[in-house]
C-alpha atoms as a PDB file:
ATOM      1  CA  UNK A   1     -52.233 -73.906  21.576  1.00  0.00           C
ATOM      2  CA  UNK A   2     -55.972 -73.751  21.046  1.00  0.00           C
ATOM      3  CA  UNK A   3     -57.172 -76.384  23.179  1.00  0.00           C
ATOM      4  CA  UNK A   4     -55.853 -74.115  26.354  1.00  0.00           C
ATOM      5  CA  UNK A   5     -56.014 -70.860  25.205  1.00  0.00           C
ATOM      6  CA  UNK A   6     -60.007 -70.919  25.431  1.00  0.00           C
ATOM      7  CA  UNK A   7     -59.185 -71.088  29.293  1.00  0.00           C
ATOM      8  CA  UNK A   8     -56.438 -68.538  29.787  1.00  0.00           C
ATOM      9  CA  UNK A   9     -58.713 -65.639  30.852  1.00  0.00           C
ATOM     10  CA  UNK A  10     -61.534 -67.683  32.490  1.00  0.00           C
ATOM     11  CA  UNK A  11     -60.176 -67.324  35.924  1.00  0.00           C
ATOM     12  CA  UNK A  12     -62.293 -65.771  38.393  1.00  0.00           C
ATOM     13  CA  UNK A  13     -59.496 -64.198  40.879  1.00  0.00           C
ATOM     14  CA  UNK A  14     -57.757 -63.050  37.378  1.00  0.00           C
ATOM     15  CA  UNK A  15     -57.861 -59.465  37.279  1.00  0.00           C
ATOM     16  CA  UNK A  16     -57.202 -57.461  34.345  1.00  0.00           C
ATOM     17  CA  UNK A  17     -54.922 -54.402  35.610  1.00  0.00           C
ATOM     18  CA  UNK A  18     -54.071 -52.357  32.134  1.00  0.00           C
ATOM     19  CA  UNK A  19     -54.550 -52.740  28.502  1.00  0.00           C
ATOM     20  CA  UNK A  20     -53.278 -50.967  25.300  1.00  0.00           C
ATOM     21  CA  UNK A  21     -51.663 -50.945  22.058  1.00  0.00           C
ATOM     22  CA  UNK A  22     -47.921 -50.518  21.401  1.00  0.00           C
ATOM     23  CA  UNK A  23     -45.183 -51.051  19.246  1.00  0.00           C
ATOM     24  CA  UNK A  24     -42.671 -54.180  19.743  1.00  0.00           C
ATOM     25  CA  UNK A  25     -39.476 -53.764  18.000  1.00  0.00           C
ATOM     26  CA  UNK A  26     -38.842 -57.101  16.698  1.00  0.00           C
ATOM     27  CA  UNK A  27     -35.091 -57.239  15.192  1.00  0.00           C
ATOM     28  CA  UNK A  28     -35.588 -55.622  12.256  1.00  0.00           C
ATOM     29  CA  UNK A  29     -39.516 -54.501  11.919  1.00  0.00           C
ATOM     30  CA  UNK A  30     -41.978 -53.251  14.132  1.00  0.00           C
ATOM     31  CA  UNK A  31     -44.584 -55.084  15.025  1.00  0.00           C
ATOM     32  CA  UNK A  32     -48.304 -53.881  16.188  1.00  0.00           C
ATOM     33  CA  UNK A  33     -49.182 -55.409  19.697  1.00  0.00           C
ATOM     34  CA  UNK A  34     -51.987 -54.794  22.184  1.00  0.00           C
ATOM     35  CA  UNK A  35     -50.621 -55.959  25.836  1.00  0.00           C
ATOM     36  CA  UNK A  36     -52.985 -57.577  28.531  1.00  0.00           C
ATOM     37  CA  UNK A  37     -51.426 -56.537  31.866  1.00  0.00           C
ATOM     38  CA  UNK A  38     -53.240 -59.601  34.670  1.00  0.00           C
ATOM     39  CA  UNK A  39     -52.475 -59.405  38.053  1.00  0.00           C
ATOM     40  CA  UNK A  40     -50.694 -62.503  37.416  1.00  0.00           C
ATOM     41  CA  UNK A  41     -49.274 -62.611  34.323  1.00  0.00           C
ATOM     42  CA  UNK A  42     -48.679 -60.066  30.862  1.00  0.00           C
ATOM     43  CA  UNK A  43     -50.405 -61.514  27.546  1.00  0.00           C
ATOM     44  CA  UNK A  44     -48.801 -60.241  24.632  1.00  0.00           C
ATOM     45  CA  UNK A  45     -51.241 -60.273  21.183  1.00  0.00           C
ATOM     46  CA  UNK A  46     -50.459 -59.475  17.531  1.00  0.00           C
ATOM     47  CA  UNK A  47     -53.175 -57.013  15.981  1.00  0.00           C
ATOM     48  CA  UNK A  48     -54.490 -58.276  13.120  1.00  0.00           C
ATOM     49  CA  UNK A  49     -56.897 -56.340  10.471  1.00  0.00           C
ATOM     50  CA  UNK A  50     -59.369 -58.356   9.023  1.00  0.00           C
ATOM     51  CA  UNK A  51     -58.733 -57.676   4.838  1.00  0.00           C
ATOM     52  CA  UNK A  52     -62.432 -59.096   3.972  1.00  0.00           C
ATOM     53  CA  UNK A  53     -65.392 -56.915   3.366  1.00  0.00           C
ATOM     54  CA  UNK A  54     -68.794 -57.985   4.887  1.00  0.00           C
ATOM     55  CA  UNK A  55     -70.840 -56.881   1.866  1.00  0.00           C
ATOM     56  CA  UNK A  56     -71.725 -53.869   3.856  1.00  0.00           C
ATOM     57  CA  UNK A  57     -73.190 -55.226   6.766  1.00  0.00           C
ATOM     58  CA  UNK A  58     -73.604 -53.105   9.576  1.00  0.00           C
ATOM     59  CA  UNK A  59     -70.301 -54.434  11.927  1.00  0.00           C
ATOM     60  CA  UNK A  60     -71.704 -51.796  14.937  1.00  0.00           C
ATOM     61  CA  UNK A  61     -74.503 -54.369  15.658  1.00  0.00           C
ATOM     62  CA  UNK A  62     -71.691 -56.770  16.189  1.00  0.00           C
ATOM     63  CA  UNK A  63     -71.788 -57.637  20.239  1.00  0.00           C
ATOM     64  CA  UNK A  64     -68.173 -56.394  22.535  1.00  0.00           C
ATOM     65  CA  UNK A  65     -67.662 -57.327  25.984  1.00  0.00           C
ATOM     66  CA  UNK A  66     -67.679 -53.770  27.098  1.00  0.00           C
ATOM     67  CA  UNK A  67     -65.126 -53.819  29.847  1.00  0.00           C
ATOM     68  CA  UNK A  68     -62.661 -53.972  26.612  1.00  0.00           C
ATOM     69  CA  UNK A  69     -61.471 -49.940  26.083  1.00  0.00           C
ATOM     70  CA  UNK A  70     -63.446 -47.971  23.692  1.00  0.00           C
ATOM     71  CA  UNK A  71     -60.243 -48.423  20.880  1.00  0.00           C
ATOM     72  CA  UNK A  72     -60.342 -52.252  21.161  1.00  0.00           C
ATOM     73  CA  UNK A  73     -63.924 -52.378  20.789  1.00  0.00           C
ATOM     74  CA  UNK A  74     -63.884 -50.010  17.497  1.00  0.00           C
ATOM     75  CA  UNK A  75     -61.181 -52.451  16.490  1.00  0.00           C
ATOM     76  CA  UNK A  76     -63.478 -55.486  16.418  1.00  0.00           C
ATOM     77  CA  UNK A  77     -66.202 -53.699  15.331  1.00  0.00           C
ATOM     78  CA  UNK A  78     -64.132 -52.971  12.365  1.00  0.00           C
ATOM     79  CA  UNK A  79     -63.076 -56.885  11.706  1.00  0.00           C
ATOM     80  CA  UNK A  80     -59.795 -56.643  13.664  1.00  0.00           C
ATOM     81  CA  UNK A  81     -58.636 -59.375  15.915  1.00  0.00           C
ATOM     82  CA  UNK A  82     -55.877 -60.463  18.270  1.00  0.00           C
ATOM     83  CA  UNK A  83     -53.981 -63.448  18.591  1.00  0.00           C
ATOM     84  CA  UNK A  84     -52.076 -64.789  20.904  1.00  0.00           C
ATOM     85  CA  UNK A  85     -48.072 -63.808  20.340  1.00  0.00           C
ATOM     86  CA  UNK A  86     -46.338 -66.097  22.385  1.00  0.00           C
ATOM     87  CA  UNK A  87     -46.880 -67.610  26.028  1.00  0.00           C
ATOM     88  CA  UNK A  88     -47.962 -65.216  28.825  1.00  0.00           C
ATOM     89  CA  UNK A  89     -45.051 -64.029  30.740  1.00  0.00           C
ATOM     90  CA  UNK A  90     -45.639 -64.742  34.484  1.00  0.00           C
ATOM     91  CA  UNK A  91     -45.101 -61.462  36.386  1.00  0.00           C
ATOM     92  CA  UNK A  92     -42.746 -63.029  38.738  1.00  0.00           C
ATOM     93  CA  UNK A  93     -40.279 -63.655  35.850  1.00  0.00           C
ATOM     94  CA  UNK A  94     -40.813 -59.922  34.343  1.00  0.00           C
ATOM     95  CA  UNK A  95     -38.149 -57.725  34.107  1.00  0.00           C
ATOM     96  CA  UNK A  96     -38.820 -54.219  32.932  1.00  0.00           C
ATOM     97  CA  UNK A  97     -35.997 -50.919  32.037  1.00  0.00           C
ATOM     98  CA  UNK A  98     -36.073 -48.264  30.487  1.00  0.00           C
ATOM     99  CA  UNK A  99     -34.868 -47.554  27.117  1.00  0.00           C
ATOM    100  CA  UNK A 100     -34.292 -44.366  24.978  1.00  0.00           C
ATOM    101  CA  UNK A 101     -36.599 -43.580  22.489  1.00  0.00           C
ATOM    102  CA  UNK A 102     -36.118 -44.886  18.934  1.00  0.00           C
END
């Protein structure tokens, strides 16, 4: 939802542990993510490429938090965004394995 998403990472004891781009399998396609790994919880966001051109504006001008990783930041520099997938999975309800390769 909108209304509360504006306050998901505005915590102050929230600590951002890991970040980085990977591929979900998603029944039958692939989907590109880039994961949020909190102290508290993993945030799970669909990359999406932004299929306007700006008239060729300079986008390096455009401001990026810089605690983002250098890959994210050339990703909104270049239009891209991320949205929220689905609802942040609480850490204490995580279960990881490991699979085989596809």
């Amino acid at each position: 939802r909108e209304n509360s998403s504006e306050n998901l990472l505005s915590s102050a004891n929230r600590l951002l542990l890991h970040e980085g781009r990977l591929m979900l399998a998603e029944s039958t396609r692939l989907l590109d993510v880039y994961l949020f790994l909190f102290d508290d919880f993993l945030l799970i966001t669909k990359i999406k490429r932004n299929k306007k051109k700006y008239g060729g504006s300079d986008t390096s001008s455009i401001p990026v938090c810089p605690s983002l990783t250098p890959e994210l930041q050339s990703f909104i520099r270049e239009g891209g965004f991320c949205t929220v997938l689905d609802q942040p999975i609480p850490l204490d309800r995580l279960r990881l394995k490991n699979v085989e390769p596809v």
